[in-house]
N, C-alpha and C. Protein backbone atom coordinates (compact mmCIF):
# COMPACT_ATOMS: atom_id res chain seq x y z
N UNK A 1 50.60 -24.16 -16.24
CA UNK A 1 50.04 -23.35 -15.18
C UNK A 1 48.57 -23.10 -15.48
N UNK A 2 47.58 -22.90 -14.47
CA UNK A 2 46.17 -23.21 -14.67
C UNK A 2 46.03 -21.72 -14.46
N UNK A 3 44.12 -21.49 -15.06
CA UNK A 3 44.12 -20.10 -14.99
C UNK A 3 43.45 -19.58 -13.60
N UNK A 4 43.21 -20.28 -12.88
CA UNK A 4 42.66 -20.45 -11.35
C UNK A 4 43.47 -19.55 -10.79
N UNK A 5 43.24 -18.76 -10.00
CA UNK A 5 43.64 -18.00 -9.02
C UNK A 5 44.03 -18.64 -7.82
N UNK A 6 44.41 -18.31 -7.01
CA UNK A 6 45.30 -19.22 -5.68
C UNK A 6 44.00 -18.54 -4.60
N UNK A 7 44.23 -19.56 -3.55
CA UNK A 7 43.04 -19.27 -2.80
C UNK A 7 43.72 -18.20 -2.11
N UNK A 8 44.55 -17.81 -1.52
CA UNK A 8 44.51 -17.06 -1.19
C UNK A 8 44.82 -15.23 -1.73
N UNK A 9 44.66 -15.74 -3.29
CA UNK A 9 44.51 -14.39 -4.35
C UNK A 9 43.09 -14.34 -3.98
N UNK A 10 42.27 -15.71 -4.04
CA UNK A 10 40.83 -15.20 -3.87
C UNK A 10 40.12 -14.78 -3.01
N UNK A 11 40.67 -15.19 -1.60
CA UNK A 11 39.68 -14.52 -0.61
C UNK A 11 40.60 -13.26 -0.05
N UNK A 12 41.45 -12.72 -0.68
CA UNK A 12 42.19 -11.80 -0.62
C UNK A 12 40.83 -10.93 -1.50
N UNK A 13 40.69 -11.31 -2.56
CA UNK A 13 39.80 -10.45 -3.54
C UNK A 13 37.92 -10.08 -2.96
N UNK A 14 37.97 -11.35 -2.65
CA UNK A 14 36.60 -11.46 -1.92
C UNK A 14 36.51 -10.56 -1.10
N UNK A 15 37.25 -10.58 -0.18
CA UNK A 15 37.22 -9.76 1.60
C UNK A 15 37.58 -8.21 0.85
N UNK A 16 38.01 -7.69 -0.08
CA UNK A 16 38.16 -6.24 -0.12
C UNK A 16 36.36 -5.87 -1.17
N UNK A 17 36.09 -6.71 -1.67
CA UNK A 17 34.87 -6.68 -2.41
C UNK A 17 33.86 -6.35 -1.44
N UNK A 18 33.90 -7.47 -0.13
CA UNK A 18 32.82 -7.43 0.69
C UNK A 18 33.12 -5.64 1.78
N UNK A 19 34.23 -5.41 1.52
CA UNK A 19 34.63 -4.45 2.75
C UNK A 19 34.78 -2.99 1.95
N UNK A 20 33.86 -3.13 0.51
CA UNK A 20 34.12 -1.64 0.51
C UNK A 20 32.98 -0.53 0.82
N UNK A 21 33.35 0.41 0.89
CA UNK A 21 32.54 1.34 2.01
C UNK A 21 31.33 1.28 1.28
N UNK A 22 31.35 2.07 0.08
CA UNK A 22 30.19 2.32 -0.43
C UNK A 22 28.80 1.26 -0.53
N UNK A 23 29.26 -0.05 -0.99
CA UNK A 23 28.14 -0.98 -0.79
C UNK A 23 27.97 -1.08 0.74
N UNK A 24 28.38 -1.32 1.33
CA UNK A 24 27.83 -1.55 2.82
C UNK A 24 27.39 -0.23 3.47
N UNK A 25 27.44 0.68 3.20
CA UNK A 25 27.10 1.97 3.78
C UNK A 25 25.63 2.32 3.46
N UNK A 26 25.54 2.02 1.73
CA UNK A 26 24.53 1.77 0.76
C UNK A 26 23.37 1.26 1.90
N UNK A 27 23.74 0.22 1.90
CA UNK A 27 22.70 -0.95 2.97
C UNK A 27 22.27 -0.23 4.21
N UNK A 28 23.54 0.48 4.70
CA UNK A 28 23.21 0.91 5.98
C UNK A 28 22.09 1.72 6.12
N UNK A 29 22.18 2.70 4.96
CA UNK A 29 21.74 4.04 5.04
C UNK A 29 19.95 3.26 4.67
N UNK A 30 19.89 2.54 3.99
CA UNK A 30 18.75 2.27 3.46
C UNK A 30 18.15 1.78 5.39
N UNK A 31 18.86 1.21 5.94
CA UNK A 31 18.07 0.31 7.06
C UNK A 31 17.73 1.55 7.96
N UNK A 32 18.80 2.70 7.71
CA UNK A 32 18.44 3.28 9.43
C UNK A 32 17.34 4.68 8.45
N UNK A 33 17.35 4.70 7.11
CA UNK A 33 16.29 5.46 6.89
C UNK A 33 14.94 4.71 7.08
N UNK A 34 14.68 3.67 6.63
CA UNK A 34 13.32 2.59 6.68
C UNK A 34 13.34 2.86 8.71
N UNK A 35 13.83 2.80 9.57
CA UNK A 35 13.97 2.52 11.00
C UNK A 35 13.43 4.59 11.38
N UNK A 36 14.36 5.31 10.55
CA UNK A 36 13.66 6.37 11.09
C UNK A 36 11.98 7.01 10.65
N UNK A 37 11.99 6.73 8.91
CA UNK A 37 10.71 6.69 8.69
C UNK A 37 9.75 5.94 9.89
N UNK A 38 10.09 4.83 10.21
CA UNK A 38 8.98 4.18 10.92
C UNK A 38 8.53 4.95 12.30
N UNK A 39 9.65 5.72 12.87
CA UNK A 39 9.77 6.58 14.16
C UNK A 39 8.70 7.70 13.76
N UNK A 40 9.28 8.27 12.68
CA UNK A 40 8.12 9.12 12.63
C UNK A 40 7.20 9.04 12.30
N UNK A 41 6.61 7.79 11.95
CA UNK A 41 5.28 7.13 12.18
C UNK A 41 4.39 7.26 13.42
N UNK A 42 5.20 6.47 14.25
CA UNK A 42 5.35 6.18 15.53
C UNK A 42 4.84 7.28 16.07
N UNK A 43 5.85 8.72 16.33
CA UNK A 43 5.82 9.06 16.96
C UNK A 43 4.50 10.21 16.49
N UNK A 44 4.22 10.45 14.99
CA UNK A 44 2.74 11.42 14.95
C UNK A 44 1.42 10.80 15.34
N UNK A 45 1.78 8.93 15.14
CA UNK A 45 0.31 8.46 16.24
C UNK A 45 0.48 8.67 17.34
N UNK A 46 1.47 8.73 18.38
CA UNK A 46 1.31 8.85 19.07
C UNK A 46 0.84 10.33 19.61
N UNK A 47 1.35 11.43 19.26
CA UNK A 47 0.72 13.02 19.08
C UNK A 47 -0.69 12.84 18.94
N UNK A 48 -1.26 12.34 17.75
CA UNK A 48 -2.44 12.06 17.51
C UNK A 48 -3.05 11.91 18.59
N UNK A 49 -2.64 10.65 19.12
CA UNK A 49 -3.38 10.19 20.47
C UNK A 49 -3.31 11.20 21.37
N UNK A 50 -2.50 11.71 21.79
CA UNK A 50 -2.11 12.20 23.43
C UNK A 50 -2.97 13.39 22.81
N UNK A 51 -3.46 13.93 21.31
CA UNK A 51 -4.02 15.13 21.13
C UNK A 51 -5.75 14.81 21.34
N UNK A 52 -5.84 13.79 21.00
CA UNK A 52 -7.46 12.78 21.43
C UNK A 52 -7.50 13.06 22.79
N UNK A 53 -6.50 12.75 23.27
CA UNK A 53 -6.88 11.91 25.31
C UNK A 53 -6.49 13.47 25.72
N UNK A 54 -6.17 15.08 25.31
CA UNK A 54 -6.42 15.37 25.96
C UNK A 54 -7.79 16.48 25.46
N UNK A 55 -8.58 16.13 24.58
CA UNK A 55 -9.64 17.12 24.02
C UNK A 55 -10.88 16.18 24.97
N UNK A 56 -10.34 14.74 25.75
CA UNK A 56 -11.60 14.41 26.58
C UNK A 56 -11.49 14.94 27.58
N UNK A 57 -10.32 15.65 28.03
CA UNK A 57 -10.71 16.10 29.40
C UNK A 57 -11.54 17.87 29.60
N UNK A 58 -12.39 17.13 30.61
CA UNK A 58 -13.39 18.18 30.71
C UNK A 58 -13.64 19.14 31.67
N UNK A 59 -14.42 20.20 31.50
CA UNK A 59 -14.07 21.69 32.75
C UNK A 59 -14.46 21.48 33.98
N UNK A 60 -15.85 19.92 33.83
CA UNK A 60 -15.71 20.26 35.10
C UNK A 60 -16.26 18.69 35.55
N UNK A 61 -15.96 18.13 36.96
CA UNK A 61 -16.13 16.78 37.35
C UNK A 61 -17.14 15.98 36.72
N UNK A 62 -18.84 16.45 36.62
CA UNK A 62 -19.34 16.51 35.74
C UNK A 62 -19.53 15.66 34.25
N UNK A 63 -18.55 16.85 33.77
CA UNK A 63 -18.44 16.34 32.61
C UNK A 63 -17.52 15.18 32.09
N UNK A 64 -16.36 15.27 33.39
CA UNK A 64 -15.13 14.26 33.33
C UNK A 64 -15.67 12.75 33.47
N UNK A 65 -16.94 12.79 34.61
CA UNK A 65 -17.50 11.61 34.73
C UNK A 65 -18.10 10.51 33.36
N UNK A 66 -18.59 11.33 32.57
CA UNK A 66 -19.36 11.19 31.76
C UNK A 66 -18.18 10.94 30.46
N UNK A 67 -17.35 11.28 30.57
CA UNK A 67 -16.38 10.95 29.34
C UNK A 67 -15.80 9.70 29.94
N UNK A 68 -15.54 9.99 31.73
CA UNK A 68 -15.11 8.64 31.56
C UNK A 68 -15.70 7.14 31.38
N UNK A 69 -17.05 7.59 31.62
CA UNK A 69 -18.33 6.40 31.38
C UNK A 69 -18.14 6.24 29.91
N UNK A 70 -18.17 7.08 28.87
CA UNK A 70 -18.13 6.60 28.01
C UNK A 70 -17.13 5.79 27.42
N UNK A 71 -15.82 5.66 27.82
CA UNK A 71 -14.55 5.50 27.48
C UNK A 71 -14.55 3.91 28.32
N UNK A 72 -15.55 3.75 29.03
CA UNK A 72 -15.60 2.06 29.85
C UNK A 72 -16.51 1.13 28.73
N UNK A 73 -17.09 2.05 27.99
CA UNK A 73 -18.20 1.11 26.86
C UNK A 73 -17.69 0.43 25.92
């Protein structure tokens, strides 16, 4: 008798290796933290911005003109 395992001892062994929680969860957690870090990237440039676009607006037509001339250069 050989010391080989039967194929189907082995992908019996394989498939509970690949299916246990902790390594694959492992992975998970790493992807949707890297995915939310990036959001909140995302989303303080974008604050940033909308806090820019609204310190150009101005009191009075005037002045609105003139920001928007500058903002065509």
């Amino acid at each position: 008798m050989s010391s080989y395992e039967s194929t189907d001892a082995f992908l019996s062994r394989k498939f509970k290796e690949e299916t246990m929680p902790g390594k694959n969860a492992y992975y998970t957690n790493m992807r949707l933290t890297a995915e939310v870090e990036d959001l909140k990237h995302r989303i303080k440039q974008l604050e940033t911005d909308m806090a820019y676009n609204n310190n150009l607006r101005a009191a009075s037509p005037e002045e609105q003109r003139i920001y928007d001339l500058r903002r065509t250069d």
